[in-house]
N, C-alpha and C. Protein backbone atom coordinates (compact mmCIF):
# COMPACT_ATOMS: atom_id res chain seq x y z
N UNK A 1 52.25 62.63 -27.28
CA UNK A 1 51.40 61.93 -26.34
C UNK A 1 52.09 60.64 -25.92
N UNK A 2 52.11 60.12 -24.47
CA UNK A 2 52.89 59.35 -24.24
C UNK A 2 52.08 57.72 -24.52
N UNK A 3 52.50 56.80 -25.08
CA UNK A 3 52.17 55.76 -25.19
C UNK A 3 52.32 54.65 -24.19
N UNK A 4 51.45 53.48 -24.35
CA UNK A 4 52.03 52.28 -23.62
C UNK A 4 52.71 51.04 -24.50
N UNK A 5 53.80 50.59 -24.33
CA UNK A 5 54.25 49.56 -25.57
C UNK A 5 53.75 48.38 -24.35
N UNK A 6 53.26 47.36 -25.27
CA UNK A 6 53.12 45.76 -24.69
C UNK A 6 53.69 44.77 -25.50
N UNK A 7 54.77 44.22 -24.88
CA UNK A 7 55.77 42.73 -25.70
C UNK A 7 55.21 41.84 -24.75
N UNK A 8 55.18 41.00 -25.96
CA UNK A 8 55.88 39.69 -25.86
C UNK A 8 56.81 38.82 -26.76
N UNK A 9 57.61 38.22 -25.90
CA UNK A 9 58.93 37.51 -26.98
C UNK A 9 59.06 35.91 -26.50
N UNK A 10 58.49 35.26 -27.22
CA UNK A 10 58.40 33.72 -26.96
C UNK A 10 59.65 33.50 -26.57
N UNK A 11 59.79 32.57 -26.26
CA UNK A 11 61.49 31.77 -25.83
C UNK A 11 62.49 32.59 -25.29
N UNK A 12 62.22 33.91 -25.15
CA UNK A 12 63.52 34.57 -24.15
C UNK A 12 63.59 34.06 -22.54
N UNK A 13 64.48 33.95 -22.13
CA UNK A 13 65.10 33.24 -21.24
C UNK A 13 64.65 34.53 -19.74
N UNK A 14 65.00 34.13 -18.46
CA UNK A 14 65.36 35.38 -17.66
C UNK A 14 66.66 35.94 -17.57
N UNK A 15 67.55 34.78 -18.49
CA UNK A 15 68.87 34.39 -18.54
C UNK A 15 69.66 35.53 -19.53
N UNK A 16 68.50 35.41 -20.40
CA UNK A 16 69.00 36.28 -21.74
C UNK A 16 68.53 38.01 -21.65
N UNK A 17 66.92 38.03 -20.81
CA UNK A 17 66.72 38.64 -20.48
C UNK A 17 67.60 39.46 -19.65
N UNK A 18 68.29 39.24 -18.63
CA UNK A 18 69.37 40.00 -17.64
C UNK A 18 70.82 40.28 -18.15
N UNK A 19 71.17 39.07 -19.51
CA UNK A 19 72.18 39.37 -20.15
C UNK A 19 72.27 40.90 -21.21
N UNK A 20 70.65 41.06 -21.79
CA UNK A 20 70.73 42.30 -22.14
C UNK A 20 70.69 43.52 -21.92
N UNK A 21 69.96 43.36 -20.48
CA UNK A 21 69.54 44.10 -19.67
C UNK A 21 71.05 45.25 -18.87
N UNK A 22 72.09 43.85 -18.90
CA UNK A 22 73.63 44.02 -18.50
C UNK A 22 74.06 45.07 -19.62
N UNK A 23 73.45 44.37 -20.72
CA UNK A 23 74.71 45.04 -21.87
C UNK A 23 74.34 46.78 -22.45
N UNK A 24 73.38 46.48 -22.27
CA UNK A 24 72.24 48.14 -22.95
C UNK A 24 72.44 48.89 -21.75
N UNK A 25 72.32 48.34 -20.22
CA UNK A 25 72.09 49.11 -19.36
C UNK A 25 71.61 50.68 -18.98
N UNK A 26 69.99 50.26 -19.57
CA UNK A 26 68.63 51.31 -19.32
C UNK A 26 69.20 51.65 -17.89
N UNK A 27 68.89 50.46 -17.13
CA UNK A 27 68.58 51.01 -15.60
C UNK A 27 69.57 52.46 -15.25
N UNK A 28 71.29 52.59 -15.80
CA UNK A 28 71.78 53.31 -15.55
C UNK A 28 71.90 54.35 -16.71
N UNK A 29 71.59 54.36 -17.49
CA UNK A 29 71.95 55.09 -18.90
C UNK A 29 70.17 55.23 -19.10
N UNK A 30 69.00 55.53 -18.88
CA UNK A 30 67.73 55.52 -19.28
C UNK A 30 67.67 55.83 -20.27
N UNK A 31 67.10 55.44 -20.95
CA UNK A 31 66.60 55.60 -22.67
C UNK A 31 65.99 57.18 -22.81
N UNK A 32 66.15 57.79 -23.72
CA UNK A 32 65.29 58.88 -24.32
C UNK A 32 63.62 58.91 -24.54
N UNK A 33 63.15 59.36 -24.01
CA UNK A 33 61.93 58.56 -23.74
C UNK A 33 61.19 57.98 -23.10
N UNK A 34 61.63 57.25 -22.29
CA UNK A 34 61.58 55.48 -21.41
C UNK A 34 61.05 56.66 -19.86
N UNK A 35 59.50 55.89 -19.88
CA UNK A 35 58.97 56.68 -18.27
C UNK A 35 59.09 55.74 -17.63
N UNK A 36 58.57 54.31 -17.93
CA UNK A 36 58.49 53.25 -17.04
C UNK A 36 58.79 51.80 -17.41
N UNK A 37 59.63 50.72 -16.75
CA UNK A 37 59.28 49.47 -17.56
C UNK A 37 59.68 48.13 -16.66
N UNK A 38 58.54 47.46 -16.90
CA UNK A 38 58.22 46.52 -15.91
C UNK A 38 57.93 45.10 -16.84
N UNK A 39 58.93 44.04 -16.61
CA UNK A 39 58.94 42.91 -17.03
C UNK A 39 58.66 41.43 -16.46
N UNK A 40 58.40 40.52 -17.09
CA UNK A 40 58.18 39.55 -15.92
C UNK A 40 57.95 38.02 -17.59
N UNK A 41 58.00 37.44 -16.70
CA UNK A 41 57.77 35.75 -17.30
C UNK A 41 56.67 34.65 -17.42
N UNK A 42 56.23 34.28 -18.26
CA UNK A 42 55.35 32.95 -17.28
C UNK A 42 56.28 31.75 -18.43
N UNK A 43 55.81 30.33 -18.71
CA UNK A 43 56.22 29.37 -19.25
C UNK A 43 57.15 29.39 -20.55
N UNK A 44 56.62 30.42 -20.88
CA UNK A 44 57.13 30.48 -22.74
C UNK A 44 57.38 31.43 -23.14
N UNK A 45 57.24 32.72 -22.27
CA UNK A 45 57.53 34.06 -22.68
C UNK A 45 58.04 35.35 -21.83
N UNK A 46 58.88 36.10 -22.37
CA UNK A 46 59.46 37.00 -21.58
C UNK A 46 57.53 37.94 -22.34
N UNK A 47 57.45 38.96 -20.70
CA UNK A 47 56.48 39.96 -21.37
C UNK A 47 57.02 41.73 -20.98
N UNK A 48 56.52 42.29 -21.53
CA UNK A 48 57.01 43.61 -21.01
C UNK A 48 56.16 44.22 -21.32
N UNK A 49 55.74 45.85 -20.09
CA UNK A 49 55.38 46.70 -20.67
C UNK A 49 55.83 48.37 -20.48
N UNK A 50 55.67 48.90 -20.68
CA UNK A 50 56.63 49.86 -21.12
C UNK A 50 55.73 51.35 -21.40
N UNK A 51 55.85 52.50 -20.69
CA UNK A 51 55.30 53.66 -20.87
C UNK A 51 56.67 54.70 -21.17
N UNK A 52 56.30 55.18 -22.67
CA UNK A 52 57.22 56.02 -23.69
C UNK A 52 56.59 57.37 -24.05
N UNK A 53 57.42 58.54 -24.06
CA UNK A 53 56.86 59.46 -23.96
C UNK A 53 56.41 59.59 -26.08
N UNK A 54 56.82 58.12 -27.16
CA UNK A 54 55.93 58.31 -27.87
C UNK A 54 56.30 56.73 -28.69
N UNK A 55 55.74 56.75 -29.50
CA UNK A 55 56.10 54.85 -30.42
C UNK A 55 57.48 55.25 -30.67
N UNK A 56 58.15 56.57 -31.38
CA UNK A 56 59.21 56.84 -31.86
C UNK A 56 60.22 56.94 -31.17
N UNK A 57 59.56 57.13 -29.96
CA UNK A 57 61.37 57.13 -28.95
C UNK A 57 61.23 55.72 -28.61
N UNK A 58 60.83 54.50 -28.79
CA UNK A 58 61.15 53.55 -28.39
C UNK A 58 61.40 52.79 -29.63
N UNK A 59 61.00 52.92 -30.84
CA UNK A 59 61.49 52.58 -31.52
C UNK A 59 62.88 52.58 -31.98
N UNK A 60 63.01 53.97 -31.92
CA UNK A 60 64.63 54.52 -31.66
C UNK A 60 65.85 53.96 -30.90
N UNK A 61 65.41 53.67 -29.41
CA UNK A 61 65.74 52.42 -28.45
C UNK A 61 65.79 51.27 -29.13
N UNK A 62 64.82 50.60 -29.46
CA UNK A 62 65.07 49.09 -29.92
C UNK A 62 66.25 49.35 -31.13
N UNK A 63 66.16 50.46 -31.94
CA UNK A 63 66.91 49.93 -33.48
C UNK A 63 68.54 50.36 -32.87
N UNK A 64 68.85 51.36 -32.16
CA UNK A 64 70.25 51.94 -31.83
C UNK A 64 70.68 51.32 -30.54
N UNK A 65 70.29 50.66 -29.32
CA UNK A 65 70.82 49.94 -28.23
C UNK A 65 70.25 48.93 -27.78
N UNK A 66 68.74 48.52 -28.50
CA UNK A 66 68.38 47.05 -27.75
C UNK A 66 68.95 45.89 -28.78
N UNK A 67 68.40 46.23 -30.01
CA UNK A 67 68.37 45.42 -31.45
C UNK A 67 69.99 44.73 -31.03
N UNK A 68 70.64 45.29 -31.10
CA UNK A 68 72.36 44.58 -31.26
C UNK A 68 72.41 43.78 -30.09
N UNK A 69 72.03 44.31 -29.02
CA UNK A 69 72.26 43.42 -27.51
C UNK A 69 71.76 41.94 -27.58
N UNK A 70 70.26 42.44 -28.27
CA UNK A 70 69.49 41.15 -28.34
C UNK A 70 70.22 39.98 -29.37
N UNK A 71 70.87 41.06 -30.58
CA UNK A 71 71.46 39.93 -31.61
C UNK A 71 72.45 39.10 -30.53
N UNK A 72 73.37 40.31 -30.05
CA UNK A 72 74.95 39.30 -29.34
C UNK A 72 73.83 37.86 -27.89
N UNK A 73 73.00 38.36 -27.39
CA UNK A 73 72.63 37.21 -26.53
C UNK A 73 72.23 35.90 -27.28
N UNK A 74 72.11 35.83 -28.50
CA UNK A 74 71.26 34.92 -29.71
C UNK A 74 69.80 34.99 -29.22
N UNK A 75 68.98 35.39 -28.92
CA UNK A 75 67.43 35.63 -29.08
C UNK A 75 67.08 35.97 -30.22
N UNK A 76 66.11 34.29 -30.60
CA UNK A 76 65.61 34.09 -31.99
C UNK A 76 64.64 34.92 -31.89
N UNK A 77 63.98 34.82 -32.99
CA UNK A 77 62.29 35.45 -33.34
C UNK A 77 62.15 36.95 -33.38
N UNK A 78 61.36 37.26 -33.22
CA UNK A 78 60.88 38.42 -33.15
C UNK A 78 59.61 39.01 -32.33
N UNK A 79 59.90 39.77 -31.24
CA UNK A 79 58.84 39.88 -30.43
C UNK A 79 56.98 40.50 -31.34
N UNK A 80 56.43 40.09 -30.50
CA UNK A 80 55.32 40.74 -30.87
C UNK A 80 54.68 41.97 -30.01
N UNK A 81 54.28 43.44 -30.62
CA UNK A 81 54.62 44.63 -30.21
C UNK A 81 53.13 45.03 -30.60
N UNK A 82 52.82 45.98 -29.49
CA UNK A 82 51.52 46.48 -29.55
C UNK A 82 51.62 47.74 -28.89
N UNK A 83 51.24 48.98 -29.33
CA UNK A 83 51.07 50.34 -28.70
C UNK A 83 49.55 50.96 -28.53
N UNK A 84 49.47 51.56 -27.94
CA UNK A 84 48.70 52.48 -27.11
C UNK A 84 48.87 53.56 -26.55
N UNK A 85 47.58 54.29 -26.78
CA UNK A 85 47.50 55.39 -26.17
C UNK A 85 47.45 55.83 -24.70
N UNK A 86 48.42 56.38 -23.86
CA UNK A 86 47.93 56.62 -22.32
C UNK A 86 47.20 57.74 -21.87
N UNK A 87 46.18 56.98 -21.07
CA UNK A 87 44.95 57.55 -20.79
C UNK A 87 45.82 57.97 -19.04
N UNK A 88 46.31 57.20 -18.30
CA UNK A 88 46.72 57.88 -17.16
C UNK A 88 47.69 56.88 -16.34
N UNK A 89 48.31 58.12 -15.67
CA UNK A 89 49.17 57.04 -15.49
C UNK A 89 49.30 57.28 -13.67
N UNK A 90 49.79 56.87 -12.81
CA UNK A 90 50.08 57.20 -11.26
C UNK A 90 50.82 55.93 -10.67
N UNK A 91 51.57 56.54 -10.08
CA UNK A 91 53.16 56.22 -9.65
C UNK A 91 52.94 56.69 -8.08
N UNK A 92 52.73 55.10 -7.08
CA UNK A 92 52.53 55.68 -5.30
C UNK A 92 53.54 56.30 -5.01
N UNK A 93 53.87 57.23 -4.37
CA UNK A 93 54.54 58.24 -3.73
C UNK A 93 55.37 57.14 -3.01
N UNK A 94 56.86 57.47 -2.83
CA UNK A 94 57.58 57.07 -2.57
C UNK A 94 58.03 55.36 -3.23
N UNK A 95 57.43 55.14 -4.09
CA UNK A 95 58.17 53.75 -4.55
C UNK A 95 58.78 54.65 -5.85
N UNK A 96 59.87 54.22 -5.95
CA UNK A 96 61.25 54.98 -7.14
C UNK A 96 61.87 53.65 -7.33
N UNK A 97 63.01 53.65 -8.51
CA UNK A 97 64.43 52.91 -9.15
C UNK A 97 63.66 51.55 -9.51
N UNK A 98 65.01 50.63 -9.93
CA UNK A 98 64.44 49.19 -9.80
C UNK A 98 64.70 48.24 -8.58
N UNK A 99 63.56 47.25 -9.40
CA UNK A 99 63.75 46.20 -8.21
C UNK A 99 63.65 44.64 -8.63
């Protein structure tokens, strides 16, 4: 059953954010798993959320290609992680890739 993951990671940068983003490179290599993922900022925190076709394929992601990226950018702490169940999901016709 596909889940929804919700982060947040105090003090990540957009800086550090795009530096990992460079190094893991989902956008071209997509994760095992990974349906959707949409990030954004306000004062103090990178947030993300994220639709996985389960907790385990993204877990899998974080421990084998995010975990190391995040070590080499130095991003302290440790995000805080919350899953869910998806009840539904819809994607408008014709919006695709990133942006």
């Amino acid at each position: 059953m596909a889940v929804v993951m919700s982060m947040r990671w105090a003090g990540v940068t957009p800086g550090q954010y795009d530096t990992v983003r460079d190094a893991v490179r989902w956008e071209e290599l997509a994760p095992a798993g990974a349906h959707l993922h949409v990030a954004w900022f306000d004062a103090q925190s990178l947030h993300v959320t994220d639709v996985w076709e389960s907790q385990q394929a993204f877990e899998a992601f974080f421990a084998e290609r995010l975990a190391p990226a995040v070590e080499k950018a130095g991003i302290a702490g440790e995000p805080e992680v919350a899953f869910s169940s998806l009840h539904r999901r819809f994607i408008v016709e014709g919006v695709t890739g990133a942006a």
